[in-house]
Protein backbone atom coordinates (compact mmCIF):
# COMPACT_ATOMS: atom_id res chain seq x y z
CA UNK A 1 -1.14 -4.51 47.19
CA UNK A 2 -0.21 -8.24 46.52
CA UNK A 3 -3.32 -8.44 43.86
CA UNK A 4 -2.25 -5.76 42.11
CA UNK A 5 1.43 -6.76 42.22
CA UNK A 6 0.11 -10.18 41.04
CA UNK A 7 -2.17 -8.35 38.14
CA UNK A 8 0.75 -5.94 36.82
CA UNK A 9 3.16 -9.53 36.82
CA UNK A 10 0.29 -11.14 34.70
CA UNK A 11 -0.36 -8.02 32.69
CA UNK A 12 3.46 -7.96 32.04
CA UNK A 13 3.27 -11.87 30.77
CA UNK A 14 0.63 -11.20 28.31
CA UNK A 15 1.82 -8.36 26.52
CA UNK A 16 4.97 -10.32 26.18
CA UNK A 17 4.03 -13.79 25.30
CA UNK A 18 1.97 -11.18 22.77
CA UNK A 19 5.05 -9.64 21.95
CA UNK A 20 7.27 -12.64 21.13
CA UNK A 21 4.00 -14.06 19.29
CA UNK A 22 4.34 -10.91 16.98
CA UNK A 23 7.65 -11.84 16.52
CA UNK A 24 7.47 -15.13 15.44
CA UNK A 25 4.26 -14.13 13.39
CA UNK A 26 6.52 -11.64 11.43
CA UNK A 27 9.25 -13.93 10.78
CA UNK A 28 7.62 -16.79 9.37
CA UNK A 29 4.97 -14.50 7.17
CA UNK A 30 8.50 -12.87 6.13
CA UNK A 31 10.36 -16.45 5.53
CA UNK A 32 7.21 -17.47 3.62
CA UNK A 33 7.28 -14.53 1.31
CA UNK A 34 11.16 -15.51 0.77
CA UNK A 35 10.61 -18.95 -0.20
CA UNK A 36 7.44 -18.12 -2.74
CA UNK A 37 9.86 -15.60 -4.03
CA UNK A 38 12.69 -17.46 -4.30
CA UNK A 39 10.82 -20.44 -6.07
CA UNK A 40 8.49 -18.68 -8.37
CA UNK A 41 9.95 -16.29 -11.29
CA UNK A 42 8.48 -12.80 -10.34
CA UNK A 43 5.61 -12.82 -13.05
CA UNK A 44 4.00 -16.20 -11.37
CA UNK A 45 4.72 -14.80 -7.93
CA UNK A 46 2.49 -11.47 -8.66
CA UNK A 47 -0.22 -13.42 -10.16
CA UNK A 48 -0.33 -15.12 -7.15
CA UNK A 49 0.41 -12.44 -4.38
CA UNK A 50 -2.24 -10.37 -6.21
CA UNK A 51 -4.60 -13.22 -6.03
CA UNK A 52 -4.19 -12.98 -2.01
CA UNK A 53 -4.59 -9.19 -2.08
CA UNK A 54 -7.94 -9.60 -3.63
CA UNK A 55 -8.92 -12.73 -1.36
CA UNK A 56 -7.83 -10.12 1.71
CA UNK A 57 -9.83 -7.35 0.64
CA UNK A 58 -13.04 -9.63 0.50
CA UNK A 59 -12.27 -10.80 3.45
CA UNK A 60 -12.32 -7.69 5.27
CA UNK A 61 -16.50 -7.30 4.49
CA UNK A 62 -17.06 -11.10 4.45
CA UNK A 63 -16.60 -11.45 8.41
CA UNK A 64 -19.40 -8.76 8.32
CA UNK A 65 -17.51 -6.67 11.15
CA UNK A 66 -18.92 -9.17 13.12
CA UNK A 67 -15.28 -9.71 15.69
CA UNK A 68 -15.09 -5.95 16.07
CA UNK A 69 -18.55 -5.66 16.72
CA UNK A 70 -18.37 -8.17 19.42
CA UNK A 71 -15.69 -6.95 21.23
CA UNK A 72 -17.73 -3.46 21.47
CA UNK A 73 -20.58 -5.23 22.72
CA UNK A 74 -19.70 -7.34 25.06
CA UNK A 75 -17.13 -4.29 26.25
CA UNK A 76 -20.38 -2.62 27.33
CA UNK A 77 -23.13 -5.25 28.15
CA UNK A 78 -21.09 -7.48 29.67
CA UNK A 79 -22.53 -11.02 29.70
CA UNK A 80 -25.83 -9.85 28.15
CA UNK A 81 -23.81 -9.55 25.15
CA UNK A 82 -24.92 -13.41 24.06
CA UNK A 83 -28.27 -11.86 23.13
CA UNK A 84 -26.44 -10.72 19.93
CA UNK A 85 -24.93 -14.39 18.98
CA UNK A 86 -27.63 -16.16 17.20
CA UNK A 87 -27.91 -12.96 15.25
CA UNK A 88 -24.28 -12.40 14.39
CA UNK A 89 -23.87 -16.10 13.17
CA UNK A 90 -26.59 -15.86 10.89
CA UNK A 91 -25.26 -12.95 9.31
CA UNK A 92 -21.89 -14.01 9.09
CA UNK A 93 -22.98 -17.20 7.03
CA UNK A 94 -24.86 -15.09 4.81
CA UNK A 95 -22.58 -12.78 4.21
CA UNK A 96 -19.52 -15.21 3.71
CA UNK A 97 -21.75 -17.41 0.87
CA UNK A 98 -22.79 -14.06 -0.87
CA UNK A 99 -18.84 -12.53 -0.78
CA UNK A 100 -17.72 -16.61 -1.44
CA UNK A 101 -20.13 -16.74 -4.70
CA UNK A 102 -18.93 -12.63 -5.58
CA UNK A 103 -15.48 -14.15 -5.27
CA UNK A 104 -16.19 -16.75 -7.97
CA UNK A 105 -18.00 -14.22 -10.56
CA UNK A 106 -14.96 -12.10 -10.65
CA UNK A 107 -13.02 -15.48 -11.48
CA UNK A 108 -14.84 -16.15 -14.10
CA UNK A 109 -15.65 -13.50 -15.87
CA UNK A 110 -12.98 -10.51 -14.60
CA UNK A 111 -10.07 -9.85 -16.81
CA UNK A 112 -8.10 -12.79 -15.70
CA UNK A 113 -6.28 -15.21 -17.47
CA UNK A 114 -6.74 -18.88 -16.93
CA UNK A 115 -4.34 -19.18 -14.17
CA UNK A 116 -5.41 -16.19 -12.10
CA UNK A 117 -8.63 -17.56 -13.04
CA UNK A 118 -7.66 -21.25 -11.12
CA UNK A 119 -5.97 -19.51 -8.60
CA UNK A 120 -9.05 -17.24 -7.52
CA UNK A 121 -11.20 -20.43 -7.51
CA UNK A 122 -8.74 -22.62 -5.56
CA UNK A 123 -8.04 -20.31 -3.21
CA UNK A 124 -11.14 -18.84 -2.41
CA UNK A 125 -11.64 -21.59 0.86
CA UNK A 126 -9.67 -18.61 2.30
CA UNK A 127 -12.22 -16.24 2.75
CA UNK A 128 -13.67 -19.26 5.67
CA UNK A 129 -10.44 -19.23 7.37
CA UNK A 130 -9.81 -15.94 7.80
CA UNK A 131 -13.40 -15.09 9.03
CA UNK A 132 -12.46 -18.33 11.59
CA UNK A 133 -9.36 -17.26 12.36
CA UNK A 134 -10.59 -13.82 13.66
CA UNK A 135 -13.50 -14.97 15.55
CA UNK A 136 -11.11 -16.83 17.23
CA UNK A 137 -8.88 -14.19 18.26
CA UNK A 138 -11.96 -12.31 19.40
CA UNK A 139 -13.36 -15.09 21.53
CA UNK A 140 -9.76 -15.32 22.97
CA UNK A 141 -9.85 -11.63 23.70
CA UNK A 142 -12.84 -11.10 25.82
CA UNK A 143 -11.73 -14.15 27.69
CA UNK A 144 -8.26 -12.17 28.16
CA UNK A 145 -6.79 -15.56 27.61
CA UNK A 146 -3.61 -13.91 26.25
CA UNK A 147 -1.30 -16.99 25.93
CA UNK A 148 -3.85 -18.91 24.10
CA UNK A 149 -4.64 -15.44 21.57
CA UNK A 150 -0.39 -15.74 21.05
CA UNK A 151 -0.17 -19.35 20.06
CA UNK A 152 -3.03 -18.72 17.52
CA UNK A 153 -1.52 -15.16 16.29
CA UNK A 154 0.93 -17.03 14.41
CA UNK A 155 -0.14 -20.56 13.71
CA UNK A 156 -2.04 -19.55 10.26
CA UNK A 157 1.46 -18.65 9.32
CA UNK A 158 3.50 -21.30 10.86
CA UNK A 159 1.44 -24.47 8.71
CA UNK A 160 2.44 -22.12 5.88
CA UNK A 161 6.13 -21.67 6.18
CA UNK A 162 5.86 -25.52 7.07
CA UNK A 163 3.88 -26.84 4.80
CA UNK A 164 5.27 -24.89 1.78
CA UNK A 165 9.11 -25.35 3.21
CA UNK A 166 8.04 -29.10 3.39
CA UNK A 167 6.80 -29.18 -0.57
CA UNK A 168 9.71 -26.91 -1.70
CA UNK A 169 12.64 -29.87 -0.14
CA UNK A 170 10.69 -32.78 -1.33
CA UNK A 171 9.28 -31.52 -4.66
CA UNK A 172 11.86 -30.97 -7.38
CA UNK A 173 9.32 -29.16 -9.49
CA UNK A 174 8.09 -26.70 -7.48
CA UNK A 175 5.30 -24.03 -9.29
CA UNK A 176 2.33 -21.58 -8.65
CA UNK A 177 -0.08 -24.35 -8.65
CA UNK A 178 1.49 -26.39 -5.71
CA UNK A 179 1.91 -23.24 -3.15
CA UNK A 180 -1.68 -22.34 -4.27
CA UNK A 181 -2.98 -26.07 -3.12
CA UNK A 182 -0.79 -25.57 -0.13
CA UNK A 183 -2.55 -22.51 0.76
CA UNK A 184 -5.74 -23.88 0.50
CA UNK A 185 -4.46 -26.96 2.37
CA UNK A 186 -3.58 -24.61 5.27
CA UNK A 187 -7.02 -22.84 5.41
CA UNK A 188 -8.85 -25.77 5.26
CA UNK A 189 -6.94 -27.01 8.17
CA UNK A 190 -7.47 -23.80 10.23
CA UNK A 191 -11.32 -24.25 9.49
CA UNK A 192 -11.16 -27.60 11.20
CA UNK A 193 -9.09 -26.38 13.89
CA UNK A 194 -11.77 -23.80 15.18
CA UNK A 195 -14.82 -25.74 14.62
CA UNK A 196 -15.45 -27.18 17.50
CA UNK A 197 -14.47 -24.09 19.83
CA UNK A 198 -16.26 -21.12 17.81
CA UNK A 199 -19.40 -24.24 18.03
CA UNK A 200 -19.17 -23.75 22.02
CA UNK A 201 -18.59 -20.05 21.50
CA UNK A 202 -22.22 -19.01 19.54
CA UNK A 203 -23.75 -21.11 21.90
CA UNK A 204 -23.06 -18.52 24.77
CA UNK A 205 -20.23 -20.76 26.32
CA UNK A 206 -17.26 -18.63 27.19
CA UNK A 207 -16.01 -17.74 29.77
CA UNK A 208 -16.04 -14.19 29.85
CA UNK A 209 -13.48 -11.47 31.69
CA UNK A 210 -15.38 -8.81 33.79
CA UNK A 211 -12.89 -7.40 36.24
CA UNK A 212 -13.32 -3.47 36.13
CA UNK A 213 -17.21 -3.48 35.05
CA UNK A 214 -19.61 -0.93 36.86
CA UNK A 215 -22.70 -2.48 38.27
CA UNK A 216 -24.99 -0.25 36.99
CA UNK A 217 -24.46 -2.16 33.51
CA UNK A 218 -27.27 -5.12 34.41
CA UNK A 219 -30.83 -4.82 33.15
CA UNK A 220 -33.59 -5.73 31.66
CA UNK A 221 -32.35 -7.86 28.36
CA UNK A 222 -33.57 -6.96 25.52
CA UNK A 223 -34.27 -8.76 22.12
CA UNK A 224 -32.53 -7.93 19.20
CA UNK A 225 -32.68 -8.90 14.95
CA UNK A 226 -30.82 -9.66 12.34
CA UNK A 227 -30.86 -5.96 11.28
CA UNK A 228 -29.90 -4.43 14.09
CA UNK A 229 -26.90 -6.94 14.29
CA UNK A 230 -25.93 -5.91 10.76
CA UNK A 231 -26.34 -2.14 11.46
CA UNK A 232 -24.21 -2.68 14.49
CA UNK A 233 -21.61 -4.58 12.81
CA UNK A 234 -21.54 -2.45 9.27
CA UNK A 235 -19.00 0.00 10.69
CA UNK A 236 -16.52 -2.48 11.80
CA UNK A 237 -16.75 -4.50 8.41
CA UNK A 238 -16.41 -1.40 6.26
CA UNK A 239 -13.32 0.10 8.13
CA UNK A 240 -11.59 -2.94 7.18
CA UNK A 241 -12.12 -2.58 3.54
CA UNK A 242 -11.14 0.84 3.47
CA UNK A 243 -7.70 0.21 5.69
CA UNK A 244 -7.27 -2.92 3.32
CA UNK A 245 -7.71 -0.40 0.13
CA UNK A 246 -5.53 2.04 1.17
CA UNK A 247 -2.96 -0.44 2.47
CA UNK A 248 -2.57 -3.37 0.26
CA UNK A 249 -4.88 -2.54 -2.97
CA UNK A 250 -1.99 -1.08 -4.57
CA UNK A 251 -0.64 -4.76 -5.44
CA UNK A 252 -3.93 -5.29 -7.13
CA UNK A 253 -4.26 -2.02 -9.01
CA UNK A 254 -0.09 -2.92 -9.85
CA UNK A 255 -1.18 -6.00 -11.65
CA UNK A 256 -3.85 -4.96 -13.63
CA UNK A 257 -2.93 -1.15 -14.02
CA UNK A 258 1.20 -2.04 -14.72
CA UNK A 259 2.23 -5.70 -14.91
CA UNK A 260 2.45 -8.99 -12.58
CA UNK A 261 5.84 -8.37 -12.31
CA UNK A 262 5.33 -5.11 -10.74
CA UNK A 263 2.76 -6.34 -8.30
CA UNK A 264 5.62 -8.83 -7.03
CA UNK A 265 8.23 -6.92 -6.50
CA UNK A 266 6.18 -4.22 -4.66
CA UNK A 267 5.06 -7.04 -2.74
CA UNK A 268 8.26 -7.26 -0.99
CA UNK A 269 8.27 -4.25 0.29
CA UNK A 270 4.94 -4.63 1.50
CA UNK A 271 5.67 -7.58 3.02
CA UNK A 272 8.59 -5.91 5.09
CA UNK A 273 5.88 -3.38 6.10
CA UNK A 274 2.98 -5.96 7.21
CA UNK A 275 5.58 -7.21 9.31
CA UNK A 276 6.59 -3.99 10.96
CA UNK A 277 2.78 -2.99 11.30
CA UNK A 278 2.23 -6.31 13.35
CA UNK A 279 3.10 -4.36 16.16
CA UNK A 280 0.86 -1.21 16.57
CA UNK A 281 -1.83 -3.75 15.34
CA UNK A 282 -1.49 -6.55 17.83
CA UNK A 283 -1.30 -4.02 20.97
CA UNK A 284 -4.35 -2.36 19.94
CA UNK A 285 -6.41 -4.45 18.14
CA UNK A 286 -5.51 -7.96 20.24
CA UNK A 287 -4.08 -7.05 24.08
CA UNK A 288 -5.89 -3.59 24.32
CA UNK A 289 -8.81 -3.72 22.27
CA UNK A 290 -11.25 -5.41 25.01
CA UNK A 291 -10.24 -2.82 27.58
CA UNK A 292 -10.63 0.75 25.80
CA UNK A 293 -13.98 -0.82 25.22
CA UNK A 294 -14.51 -1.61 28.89
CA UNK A 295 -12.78 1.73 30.04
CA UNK A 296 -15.15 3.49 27.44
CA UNK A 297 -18.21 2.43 28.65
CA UNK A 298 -16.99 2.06 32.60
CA UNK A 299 -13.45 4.31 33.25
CA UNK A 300 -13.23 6.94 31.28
CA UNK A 301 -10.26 8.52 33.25
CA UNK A 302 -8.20 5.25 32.89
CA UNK A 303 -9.15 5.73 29.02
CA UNK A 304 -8.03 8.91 28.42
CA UNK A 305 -4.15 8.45 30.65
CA UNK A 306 -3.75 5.34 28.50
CA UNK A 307 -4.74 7.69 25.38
CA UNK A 308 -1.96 10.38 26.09
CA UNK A 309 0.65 7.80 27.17
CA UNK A 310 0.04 5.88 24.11
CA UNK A 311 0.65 8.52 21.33
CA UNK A 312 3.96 9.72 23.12
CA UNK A 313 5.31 6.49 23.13
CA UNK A 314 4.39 4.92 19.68
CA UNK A 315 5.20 8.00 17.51
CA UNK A 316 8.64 7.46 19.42
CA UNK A 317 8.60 3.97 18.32
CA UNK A 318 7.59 4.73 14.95
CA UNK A 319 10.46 6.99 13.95
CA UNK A 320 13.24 4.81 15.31
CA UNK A 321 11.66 2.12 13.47
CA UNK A 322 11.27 4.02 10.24
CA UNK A 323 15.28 5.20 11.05
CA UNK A 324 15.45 1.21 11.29
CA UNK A 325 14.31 0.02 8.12
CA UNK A 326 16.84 2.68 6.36
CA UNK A 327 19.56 1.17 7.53
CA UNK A 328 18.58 -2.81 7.33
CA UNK A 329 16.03 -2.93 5.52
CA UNK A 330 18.10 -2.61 1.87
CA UNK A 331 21.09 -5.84 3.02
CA UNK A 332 17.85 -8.02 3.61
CA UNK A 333 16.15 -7.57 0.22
CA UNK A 334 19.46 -8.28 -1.34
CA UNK A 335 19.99 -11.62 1.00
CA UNK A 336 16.79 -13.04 1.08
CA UNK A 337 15.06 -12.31 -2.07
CA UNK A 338 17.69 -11.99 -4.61
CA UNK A 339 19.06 -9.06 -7.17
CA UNK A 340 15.83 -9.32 -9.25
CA UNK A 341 14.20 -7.82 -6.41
CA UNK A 342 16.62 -5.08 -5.48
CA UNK A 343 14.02 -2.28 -6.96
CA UNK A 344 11.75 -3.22 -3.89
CA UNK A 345 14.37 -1.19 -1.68
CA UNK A 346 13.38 2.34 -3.15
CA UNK A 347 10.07 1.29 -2.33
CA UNK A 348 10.66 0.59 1.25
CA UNK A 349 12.51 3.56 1.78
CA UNK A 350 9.29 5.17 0.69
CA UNK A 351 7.40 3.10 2.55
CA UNK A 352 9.19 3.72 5.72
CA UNK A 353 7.91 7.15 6.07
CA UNK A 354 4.34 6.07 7.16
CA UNK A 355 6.10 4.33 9.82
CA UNK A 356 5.77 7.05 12.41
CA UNK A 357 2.54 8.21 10.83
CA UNK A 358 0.92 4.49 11.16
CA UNK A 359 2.30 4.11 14.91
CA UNK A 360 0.51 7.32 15.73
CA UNK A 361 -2.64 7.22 13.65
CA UNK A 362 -2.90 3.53 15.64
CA UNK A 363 -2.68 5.50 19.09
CA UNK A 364 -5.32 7.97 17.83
CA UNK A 365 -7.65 5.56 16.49
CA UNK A 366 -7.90 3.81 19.71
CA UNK A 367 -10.25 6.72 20.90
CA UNK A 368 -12.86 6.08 18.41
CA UNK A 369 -14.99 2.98 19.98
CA UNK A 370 -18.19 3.59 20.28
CA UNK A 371 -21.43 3.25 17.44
CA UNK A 372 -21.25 6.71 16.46
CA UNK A 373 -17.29 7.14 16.84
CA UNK A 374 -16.57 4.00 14.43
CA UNK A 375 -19.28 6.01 11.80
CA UNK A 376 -16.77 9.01 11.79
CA UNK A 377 -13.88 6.45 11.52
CA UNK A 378 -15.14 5.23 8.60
CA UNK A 379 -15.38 8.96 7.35
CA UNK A 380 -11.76 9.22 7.88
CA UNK A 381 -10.55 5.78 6.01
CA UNK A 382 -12.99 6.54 3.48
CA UNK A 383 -11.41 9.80 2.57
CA UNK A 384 -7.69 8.03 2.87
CA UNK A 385 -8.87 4.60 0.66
CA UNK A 386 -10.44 7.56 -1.90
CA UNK A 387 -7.12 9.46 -1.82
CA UNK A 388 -5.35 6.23 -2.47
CA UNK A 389 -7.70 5.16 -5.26
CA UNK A 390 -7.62 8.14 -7.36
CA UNK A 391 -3.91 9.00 -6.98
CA UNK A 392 -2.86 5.02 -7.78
CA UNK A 393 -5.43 5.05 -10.96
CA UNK A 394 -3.78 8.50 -12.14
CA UNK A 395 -0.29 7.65 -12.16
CA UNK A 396 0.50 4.06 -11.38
CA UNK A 397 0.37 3.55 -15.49
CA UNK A 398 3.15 6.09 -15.75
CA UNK A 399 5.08 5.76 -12.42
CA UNK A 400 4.48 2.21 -11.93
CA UNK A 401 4.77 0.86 -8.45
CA UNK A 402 6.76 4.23 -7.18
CA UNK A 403 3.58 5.84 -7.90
CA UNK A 404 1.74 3.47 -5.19
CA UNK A 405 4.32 3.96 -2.60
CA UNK A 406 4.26 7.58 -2.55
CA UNK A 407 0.32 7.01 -2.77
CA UNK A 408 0.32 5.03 0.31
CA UNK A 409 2.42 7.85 2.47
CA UNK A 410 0.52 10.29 0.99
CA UNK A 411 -2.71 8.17 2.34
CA UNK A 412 -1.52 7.71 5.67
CA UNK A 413 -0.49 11.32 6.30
CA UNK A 414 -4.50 12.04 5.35
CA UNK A 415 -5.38 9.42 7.21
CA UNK A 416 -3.35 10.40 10.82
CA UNK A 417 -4.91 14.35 10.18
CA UNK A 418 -8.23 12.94 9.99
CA UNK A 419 -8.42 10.91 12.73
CA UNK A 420 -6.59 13.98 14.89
CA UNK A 421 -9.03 16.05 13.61
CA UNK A 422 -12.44 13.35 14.99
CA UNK A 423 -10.69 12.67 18.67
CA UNK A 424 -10.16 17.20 18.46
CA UNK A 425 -13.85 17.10 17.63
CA UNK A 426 -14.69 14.41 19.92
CA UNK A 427 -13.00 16.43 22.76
CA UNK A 428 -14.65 19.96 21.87
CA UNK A 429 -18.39 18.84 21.58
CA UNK A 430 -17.55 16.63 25.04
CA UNK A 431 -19.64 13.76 24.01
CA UNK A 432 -18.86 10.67 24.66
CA UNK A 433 -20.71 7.37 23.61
């Protein structure tokens, strides 16, 4: 009785230091949007939110789906997971330099102009950090070392509200180029910062949470390659593209398809929504991630409970947020970004709409964890990202960016059917992996 009073207190502590780290997270991303915005004229500040969109969607495939795949792994095998590490570094390195060098031959020779050009090639030390940055969070999450995971949900965006809030009071000339070589300050800087630690982490040192394993899960350990690894890991890597594409490409397809302009004004609104979606993500993909994997492979019951309680309670918290943003949302464009902004509020009412259907699709998803489960995932984002695609290339041109916000509802309503319709499917066939 006293351990598990003493596990619910700690359980309780984590998913609120988590909480208050979301917070913080969401505050300064949103207070760095506000300055860029406030500093740049809206053309510059598309070029260079579009820039970041691209650098993101790379990103997604340039970590190789090497964190998700980890947490699956070790989620089942336990300690015998560190078989896979020499493996998944490898490919990680490889696949970083090829995306890195992909990166650069869009620079160059896509239809940019020189300064999309300069920013592509300046900010492409990016694509590092953000691969760091998530290793980190996963090596934080199979230790379950919560308080350290909250402190480094937020600090990618705390040295850039700093370090651009710094520049902006002691600058007087303030432009694209110097947040740009700010950003890239910032990455480099995270790079450092997880050297060291990810160094101990390949190397099998980590010290890893096992409460709630069967003991059945020992055996003989077996060798693995660099292909399996990648065929492992492919899933994982290519779901985050696709969310990515049917999420944030529409500020890309805005600046190329429409105008810069557009791009950064929609950009507000998106930012309000990346915010909002920091929730649904964190609890999932940060404090529960590690133990659907573990209840998957050891406690099915305990899976399935947390399954049903989940969806009640964040389609609940979805529509009071969406009901939320109506009502505040519109004051704070006008406050913090300005009147030459104000269209952004149509597109956050829009927006607000997948709310509920984000929430929920979140809770669904969360029963899709195994090899063969995150295949059929990818099914499912692959038919929203296509949705997205051809609806934003079909009428962006004419509708501009109120085109890509009723794209990106119209995405996530697809989306939440079809992951409804895998767990139904799941459920009737009674496998489970």
């Amino acid at each position: 009785m006293t351990i598990f009073k003493y596990s619910s207190i700690a359980s309780f502590l984590s998913v609120s230091s988590l909480y208050l780290a979301v917070v913080l997270n969401a505050c300064l991303a949103f207070g760095f949007q506000v300055i860029l915005a406030r500093q740049l004229p809206p053309s510059a500040y598309g070029e260079l939110v579009t820039v970041l969109a691209v650098i993101t969607l790379i990103a997604a495939l340039s970590s190789a789906g090497v964190p998700g795949f980890l947490l699956r792994v070790f989620g089942a095998e336990q300690r015998q997971a560190v078989r896979w590490l020499p493996m998944t570094i490898q490919l990680i390195v490889i696949s970083w330099l090829a995306f890195t060098l992909m990166l650069w031959a869009w620079a160059i020779w896509g239809p940019n102009d020189d300064l999309t050009q300069w920013l592509f090639l300046i900010l492409s030390p990016i694509l590092l950090s953000q691969i760091m940055i998530e290793l980190m969070n996963t090596k934080f999450q199979l230790e379950q070392r919560y308080h350290f995971l909250s402190l480094w949900q937020f600090i990618q965006n705390l040295l850039r509200f700093s370090v651009v809030l710094v520049m902006v009071i002691t600058w007087s000339h303030f432009t694209v180029e110097t947040a740009a070589l700010a950003l890239m300050g910032v990455s480099l800087i995270c790079v450092f910062l997880s050297l060291q630690s990810l160094k101990s982490f390949f190397q099998g040192k980590l010290s890893l949470y096992t409460e709630g394993y069967s003991s059945g899960s020992e055996g003989k350990i077996k060798t693995v390659s660099m292909r399996g690894a990648a065929y492992q890991s492919f899933p994982f890597a290519l779901s985050g593209l696709l969310y990515i594409i049917y999420f944030q490409s529409d500020i890309i397809l805005l600046k190329y398809l429409d105008s810069a302009m557009s791009a950064g004004i929609y950009n507000i609104a998106f930012t309000i929504m990346a915010a909002v979606y920091l929730f649904p993500n964190v609890l999932f993909q940060k404090y529960l991630l590690p133990n659907l994997h573990r209840w998957n492979a050891h406690n099915k019951s305990k899976l399935a409970s947390t399954y049903k309680l989940a969806c009640s309670a964040m389609f609940l918290a979805g529509l009071i947020t969406m009901i939320f943003l109506w009502l505040f949302a519109p004051p704070l464009i006008i406050r913090a970004f300005g009147s030459e902004y104000q269209q952004a509020i149509l597109y956050v009412n829009i927006l607000a709409l997948c709310v509920p259907l984000r929430f929920l699709s979140s809770s669904v998803a969360s029963r899709l964890l195994s090899h063969r489960d995150m295949q059929l995932k990818v099914i499912c984002m692959g038919g929203a990202a296509l949705l997205n695609l051809v609806l934003n290339f079909l009428f962006i041109q004419e509708y501009g960016a109120t085109a890509a916000a009723v794209t990106t509802v119209l995405s996530e309503g697809l989306l939440l059917i079809l992951f409804l319709l895998a767990v139904a499917k799941q459920d009737k066939t009674g496998v489970e992996h």
